[in-house]
PDB file of N, CA and C in Angstrom:
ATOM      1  N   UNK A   1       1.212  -2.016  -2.873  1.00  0.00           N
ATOM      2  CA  UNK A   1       0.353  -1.663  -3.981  1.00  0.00           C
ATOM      3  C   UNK A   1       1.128  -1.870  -5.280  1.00  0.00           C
ATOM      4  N   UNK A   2       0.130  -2.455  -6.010  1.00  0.00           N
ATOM      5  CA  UNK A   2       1.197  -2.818  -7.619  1.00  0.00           C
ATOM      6  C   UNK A   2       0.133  -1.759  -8.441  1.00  0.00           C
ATOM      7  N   UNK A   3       1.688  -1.137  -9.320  1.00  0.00           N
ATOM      8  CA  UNK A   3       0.505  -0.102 -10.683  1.00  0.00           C
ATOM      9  C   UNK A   3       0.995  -1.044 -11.758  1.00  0.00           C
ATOM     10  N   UNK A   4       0.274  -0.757 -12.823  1.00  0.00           N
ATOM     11  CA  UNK A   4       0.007  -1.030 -14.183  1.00  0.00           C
ATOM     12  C   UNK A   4      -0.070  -0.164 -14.574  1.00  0.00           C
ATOM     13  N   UNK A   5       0.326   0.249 -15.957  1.00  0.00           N
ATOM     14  CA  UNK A   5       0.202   1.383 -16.777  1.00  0.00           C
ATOM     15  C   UNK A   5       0.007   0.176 -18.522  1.00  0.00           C
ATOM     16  N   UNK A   6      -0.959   0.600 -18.446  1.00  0.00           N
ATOM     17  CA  UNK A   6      -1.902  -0.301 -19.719  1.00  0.00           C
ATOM     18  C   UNK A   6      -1.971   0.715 -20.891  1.00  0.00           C
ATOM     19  N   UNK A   7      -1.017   0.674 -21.738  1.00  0.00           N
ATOM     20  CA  UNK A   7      -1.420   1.480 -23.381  1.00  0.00           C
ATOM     21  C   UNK A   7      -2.303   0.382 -24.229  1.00  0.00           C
ATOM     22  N   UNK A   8      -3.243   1.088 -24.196  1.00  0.00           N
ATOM     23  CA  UNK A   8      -4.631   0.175 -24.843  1.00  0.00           C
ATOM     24  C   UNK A   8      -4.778   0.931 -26.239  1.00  0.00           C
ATOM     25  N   UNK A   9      -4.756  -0.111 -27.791  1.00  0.00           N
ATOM     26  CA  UNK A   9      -5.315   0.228 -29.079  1.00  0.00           C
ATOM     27  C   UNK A   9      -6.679   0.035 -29.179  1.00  0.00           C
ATOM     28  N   UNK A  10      -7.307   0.900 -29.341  1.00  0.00           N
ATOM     29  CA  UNK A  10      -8.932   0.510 -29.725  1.00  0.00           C
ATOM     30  C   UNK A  10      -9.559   1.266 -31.029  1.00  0.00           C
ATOM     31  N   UNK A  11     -10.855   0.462 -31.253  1.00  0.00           N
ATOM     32  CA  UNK A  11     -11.751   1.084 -32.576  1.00  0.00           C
ATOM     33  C   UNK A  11     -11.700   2.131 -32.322  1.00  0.00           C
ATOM     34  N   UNK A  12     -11.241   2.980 -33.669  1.00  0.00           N
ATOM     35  CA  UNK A  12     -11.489   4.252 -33.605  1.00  0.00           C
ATOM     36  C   UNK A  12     -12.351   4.996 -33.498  1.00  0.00           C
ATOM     37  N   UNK A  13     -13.528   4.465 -34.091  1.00  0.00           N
ATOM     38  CA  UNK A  13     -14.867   5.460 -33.267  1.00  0.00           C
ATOM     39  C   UNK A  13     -15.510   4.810 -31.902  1.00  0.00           C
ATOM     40  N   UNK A  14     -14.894   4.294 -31.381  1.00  0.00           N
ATOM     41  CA  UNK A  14     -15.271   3.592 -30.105  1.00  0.00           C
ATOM     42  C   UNK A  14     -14.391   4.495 -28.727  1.00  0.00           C
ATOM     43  N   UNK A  15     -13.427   5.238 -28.675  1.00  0.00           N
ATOM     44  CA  UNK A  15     -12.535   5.584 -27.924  1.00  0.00           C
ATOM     45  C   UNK A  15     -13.390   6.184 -26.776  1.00  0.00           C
ATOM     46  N   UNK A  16     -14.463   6.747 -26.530  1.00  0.00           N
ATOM     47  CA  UNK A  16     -14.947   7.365 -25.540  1.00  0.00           C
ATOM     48  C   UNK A  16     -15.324   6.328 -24.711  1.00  0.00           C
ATOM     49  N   UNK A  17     -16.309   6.396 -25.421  1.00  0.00           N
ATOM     50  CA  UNK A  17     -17.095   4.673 -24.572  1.00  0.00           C
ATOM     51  C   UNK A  17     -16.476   3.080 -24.298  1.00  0.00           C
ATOM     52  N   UNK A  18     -14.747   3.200 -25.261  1.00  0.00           N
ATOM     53  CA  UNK A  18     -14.332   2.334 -24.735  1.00  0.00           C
ATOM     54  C   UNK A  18     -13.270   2.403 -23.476  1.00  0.00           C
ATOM     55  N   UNK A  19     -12.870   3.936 -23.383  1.00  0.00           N
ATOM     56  CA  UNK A  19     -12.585   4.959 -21.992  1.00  0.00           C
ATOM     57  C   UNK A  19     -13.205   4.615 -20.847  1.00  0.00           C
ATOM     58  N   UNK A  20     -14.555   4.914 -21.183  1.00  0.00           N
ATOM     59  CA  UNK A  20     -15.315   4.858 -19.790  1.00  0.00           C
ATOM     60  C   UNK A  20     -15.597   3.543 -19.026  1.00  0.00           C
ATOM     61  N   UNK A  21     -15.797   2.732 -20.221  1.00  0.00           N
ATOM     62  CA  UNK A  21     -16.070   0.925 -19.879  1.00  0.00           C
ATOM     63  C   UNK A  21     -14.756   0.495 -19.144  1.00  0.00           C
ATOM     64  N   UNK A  22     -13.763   0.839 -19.184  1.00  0.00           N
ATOM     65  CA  UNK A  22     -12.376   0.513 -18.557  1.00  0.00           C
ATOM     66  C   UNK A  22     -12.168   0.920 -17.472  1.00  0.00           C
ATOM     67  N   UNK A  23     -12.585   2.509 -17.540  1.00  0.00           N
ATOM     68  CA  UNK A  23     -12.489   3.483 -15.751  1.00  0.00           C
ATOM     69  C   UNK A  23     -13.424   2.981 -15.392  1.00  0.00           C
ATOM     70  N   UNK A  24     -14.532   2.175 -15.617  1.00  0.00           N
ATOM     71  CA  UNK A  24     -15.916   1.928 -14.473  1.00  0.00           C
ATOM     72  C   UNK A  24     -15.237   0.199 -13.910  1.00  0.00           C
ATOM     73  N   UNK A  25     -14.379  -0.150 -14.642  1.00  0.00           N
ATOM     74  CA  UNK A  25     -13.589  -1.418 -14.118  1.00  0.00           C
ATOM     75  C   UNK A  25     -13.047  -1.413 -12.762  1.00  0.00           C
ATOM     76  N   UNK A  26     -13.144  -1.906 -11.718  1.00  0.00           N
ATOM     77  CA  UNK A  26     -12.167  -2.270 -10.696  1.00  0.00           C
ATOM     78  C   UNK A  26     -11.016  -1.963 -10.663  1.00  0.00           C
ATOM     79  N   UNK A  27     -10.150  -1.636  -9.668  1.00  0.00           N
ATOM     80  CA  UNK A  27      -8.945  -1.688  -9.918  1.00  0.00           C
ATOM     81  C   UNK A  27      -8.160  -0.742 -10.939  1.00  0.00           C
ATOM     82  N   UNK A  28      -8.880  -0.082 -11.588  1.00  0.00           N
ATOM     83  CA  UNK A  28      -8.337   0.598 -12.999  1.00  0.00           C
ATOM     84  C   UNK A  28      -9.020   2.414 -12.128  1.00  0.00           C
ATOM     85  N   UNK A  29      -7.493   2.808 -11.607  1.00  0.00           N
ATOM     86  CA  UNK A  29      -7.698   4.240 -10.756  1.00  0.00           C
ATOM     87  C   UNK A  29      -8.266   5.332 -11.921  1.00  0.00           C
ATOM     88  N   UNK A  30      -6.903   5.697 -13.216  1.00  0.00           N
ATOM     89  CA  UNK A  30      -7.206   6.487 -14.309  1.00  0.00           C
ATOM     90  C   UNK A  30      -7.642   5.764 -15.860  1.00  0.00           C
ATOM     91  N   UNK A  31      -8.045   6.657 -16.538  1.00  0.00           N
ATOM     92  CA  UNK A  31      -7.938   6.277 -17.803  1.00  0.00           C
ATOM     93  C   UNK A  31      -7.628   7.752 -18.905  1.00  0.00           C
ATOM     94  N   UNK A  32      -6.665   7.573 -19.601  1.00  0.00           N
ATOM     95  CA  UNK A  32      -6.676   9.003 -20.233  1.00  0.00           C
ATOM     96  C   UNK A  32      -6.289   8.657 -21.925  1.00  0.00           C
ATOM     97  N   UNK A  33      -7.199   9.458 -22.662  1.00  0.00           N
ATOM     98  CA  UNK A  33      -7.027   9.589 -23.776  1.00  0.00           C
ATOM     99  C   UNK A  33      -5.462  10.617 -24.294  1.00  0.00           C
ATOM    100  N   UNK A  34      -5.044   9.751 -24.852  1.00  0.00           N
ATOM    101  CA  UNK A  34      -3.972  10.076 -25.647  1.00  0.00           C
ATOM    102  C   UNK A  34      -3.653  10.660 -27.027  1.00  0.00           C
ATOM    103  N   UNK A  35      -2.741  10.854 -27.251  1.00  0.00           N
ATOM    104  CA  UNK A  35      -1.947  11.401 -29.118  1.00  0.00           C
ATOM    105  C   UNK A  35      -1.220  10.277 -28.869  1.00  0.00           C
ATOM    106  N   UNK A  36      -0.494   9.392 -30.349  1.00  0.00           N
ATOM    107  CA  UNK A  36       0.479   8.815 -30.496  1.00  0.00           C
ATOM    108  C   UNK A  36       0.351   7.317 -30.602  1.00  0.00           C
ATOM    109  N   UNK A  37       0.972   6.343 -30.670  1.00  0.00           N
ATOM    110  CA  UNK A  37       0.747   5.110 -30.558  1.00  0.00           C
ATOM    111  C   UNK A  37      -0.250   4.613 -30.582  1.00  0.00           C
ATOM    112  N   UNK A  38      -0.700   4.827 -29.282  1.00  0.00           N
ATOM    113  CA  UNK A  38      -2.075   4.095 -28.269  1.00  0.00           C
ATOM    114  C   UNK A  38      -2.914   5.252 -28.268  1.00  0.00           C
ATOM    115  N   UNK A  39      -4.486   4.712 -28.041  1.00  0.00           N
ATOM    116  CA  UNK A  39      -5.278   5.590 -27.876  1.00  0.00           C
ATOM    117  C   UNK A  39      -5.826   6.085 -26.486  1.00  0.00           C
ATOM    118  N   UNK A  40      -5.527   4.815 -25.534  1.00  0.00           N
ATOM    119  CA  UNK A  40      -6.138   5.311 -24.101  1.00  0.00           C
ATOM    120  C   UNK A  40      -4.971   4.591 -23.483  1.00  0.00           C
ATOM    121  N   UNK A  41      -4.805   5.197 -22.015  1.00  0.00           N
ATOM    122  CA  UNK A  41      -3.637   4.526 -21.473  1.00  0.00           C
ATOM    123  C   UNK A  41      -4.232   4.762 -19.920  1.00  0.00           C
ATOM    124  N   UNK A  42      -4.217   3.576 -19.374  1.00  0.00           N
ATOM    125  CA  UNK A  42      -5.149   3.077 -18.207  1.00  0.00           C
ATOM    126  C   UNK A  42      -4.109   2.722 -16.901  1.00  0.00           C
ATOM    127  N   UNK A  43      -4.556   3.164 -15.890  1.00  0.00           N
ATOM    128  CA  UNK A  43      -3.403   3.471 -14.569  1.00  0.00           C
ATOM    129  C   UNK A  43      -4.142   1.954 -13.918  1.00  0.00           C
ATOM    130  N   UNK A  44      -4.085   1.263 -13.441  1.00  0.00           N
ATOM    131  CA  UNK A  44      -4.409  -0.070 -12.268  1.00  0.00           C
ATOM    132  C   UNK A  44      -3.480  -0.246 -11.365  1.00  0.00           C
ATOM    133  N   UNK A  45      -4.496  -0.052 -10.489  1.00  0.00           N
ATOM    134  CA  UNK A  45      -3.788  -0.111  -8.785  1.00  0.00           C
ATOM    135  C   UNK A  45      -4.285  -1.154  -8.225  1.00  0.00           C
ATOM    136  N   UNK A  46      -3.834  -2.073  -8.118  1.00  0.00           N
ATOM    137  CA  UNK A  46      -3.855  -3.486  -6.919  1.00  0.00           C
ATOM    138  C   UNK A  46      -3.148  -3.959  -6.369  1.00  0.00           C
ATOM    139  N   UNK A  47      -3.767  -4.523  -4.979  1.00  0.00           N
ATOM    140  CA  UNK A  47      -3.442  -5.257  -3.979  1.00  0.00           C
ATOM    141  C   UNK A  47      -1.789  -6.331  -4.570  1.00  0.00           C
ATOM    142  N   UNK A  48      -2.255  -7.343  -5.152  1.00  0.00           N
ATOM    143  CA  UNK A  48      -1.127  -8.101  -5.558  1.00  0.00           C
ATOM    144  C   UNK A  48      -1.603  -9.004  -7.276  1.00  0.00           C
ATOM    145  N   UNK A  49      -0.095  -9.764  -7.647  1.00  0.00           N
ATOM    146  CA  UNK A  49      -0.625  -9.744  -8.744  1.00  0.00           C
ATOM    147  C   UNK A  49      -1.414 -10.883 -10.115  1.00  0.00           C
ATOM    148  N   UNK A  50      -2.026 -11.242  -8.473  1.00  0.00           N
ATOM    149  CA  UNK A  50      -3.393 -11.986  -9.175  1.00  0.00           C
ATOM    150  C   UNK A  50      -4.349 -11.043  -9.540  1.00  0.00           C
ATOM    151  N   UNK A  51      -4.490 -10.216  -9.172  1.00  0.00           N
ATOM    152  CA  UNK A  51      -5.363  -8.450  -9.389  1.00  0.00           C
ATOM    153  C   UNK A  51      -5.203  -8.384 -10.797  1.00  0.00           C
ATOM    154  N   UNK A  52      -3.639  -7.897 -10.655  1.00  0.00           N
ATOM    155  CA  UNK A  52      -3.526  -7.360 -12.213  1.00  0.00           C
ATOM    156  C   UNK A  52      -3.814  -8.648 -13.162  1.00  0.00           C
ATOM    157  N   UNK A  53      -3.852  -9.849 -13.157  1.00  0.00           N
ATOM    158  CA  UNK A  53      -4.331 -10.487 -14.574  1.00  0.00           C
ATOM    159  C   UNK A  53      -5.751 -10.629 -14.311  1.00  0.00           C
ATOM    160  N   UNK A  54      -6.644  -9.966 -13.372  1.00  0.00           N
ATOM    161  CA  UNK A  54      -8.276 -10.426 -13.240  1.00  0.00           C
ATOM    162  C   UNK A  54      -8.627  -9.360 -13.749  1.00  0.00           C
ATOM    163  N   UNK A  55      -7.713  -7.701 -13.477  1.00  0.00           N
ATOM    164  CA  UNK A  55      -8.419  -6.922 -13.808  1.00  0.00           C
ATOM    165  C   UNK A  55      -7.707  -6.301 -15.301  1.00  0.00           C
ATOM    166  N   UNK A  56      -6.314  -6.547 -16.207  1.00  0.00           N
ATOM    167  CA  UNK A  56      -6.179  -6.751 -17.136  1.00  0.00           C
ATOM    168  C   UNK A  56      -6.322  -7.521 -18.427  1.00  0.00           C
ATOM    169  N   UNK A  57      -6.516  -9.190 -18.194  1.00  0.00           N
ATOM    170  CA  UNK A  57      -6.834  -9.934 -18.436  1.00  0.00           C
ATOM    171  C   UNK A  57      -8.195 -10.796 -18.811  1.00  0.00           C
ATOM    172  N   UNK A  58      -8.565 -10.407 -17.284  1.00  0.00           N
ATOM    173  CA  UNK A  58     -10.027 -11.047 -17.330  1.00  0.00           C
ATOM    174  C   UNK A  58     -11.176  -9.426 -17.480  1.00  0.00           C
ATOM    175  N   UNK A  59     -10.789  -8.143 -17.605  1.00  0.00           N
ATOM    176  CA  UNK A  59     -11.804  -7.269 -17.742  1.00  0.00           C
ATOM    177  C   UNK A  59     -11.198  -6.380 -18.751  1.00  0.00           C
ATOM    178  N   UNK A  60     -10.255  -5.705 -18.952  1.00  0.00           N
ATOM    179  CA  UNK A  60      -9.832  -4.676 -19.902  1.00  0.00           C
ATOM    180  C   UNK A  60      -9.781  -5.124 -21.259  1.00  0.00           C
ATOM    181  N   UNK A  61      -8.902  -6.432 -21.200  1.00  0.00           N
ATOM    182  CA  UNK A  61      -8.946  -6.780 -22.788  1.00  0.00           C
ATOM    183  C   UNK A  61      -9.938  -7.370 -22.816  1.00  0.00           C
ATOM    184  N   UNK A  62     -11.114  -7.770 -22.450  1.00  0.00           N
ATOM    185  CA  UNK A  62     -12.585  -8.000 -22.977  1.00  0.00           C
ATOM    186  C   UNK A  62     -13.336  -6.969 -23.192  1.00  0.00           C
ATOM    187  N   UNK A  63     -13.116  -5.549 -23.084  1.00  0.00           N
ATOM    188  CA  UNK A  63     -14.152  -4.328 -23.113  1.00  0.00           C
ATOM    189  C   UNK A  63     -13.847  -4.562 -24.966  1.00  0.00           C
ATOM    190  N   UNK A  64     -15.468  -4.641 -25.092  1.00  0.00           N
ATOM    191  CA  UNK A  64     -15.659  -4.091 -26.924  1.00  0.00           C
ATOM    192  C   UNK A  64     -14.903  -2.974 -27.112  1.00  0.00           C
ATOM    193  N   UNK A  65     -14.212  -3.669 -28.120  1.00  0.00           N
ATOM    194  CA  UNK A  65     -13.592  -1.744 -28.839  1.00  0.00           C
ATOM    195  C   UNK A  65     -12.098  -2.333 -28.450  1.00  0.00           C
ATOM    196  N   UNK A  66     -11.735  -2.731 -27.359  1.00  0.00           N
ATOM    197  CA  UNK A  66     -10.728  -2.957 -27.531  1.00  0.00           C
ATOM    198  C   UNK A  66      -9.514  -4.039 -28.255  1.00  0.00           C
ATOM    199  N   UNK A  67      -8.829  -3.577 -28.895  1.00  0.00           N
ATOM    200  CA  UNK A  67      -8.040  -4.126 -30.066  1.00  0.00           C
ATOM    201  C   UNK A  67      -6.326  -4.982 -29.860  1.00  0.00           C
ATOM    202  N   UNK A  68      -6.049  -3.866 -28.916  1.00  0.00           N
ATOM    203  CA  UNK A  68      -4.697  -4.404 -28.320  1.00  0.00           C
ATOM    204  C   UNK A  68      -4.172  -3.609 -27.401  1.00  0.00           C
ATOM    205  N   UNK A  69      -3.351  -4.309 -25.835  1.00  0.00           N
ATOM    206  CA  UNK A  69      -3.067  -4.107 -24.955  1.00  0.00           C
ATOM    207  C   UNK A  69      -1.375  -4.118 -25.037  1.00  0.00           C
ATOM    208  N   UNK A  70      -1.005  -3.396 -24.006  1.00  0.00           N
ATOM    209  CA  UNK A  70       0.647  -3.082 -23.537  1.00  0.00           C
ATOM    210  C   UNK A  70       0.768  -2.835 -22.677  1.00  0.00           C
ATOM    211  N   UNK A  71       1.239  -3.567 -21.276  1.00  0.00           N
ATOM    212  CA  UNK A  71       0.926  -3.569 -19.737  1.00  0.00           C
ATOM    213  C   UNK A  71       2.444  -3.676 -19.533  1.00  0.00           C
ATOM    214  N   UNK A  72       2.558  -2.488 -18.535  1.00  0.00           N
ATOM    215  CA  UNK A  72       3.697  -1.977 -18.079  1.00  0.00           C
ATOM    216  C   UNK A  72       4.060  -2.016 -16.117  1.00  0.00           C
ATOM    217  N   UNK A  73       4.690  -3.082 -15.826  1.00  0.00           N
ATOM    218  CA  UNK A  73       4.366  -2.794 -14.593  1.00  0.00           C
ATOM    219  C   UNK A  73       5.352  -1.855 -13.516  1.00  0.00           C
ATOM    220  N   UNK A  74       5.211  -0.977 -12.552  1.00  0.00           N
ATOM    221  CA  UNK A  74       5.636  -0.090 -12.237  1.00  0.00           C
ATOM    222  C   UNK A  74       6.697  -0.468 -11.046  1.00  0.00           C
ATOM    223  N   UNK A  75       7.773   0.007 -10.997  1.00  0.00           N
ATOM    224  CA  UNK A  75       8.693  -0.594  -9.794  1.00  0.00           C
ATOM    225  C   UNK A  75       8.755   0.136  -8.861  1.00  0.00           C
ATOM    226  N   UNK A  76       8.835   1.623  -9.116  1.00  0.00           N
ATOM    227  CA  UNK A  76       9.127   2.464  -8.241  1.00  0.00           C
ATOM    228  C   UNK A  76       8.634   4.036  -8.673  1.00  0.00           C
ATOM    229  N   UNK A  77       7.781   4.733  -8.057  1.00  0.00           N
ATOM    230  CA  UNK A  77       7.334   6.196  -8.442  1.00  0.00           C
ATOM    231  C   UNK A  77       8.285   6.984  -8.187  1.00  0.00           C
ATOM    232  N   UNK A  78       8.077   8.064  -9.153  1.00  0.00           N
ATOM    233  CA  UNK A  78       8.757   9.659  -9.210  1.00  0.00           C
ATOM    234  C   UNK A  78       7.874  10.277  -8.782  1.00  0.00           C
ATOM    235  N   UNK A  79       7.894  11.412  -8.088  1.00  0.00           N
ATOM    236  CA  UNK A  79       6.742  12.622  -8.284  1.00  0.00           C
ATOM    237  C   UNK A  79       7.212  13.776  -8.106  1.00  0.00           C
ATOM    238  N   UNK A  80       7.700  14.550  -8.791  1.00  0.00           N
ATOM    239  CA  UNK A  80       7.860  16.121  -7.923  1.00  0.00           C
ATOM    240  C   UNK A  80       6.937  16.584  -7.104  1.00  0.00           C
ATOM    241  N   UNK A  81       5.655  16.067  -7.081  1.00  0.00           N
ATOM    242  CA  UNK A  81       4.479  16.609  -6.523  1.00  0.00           C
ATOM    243  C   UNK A  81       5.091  15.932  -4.950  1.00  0.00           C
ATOM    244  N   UNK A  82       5.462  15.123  -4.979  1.00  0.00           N
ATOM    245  CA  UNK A  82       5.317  14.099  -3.640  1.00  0.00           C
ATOM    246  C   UNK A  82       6.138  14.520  -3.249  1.00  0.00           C
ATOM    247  N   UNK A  83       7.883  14.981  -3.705  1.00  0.00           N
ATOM    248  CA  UNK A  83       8.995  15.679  -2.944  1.00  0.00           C
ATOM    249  C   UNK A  83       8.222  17.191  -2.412  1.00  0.00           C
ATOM    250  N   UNK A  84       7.777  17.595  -3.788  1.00  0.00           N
ATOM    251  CA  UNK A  84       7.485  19.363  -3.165  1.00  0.00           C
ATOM    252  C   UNK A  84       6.583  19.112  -1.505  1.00  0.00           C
ATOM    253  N   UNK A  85       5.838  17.679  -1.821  1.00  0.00           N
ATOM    254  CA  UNK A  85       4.933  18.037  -0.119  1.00  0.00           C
ATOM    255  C   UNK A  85       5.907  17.625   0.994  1.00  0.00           C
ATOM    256  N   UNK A  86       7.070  16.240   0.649  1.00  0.00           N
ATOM    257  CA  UNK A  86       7.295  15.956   1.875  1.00  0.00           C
ATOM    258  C   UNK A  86       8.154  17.143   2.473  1.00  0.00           C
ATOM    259  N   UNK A  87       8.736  18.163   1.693  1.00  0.00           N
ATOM    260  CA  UNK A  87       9.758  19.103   2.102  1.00  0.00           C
ATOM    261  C   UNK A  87       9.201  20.354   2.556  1.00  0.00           C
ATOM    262  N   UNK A  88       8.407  20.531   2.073  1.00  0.00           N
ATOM    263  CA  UNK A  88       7.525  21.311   2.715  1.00  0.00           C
ATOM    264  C   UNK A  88       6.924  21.693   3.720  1.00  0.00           C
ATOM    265  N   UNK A  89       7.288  23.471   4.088  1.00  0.00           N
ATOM    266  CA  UNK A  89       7.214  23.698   5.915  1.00  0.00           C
ATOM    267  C   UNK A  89       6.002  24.162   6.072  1.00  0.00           C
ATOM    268  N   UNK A  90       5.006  24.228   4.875  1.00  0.00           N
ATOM    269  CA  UNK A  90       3.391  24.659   5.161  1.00  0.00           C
ATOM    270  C   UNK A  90       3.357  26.249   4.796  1.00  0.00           C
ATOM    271  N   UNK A  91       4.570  26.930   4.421  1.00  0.00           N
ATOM    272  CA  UNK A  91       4.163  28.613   4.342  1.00  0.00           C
ATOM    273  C   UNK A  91       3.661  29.268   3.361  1.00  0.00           C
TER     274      UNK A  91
END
């Protein structure tokens, strides 16, 4: 599985609806509104990575509203969430 982590600039009165047009995309697991830089920053999970330029490329940076993209691709996860379960004796 390949992630993407997409910091997306968009119209400023567009940010909701240009949120939702992105999470109803393929391939694109989260989408979360942000503070700072970027206004939405979009999680994509695919297979391999002809994925990520069909579903960055050919669908995210075409959603109206959106202005400019920053695609980050992921090598390896952290989670405390994922240590706390694998160590975990169930009590």
């Amino acid at each position: 599985m390949i992630t993407a982590i997409v910091m997306v600039s968009t119209e400023a009165d567009q940010i909701p609806e240009v949120a939702q047009q992105i999470a109803d995309l393929a391939g694109v697991s989260e989408v979360y509104s942000v503070a700072g830089d970027v206004d939405l920053i979009a999680v994509v999970r695919v297979r391999d990575f002809d994925q990520v330029a069909d579903v960055i490329a050919g669908g995210l940076s075409k959603v109206p509203g959106v202005l400019h993209t920053d695609t980050h691709i992921a090598f390896r996860a952290y989670s405390r969430h994922d240590l706390e379960a694998t160590f975990s004796l169930g009590l």
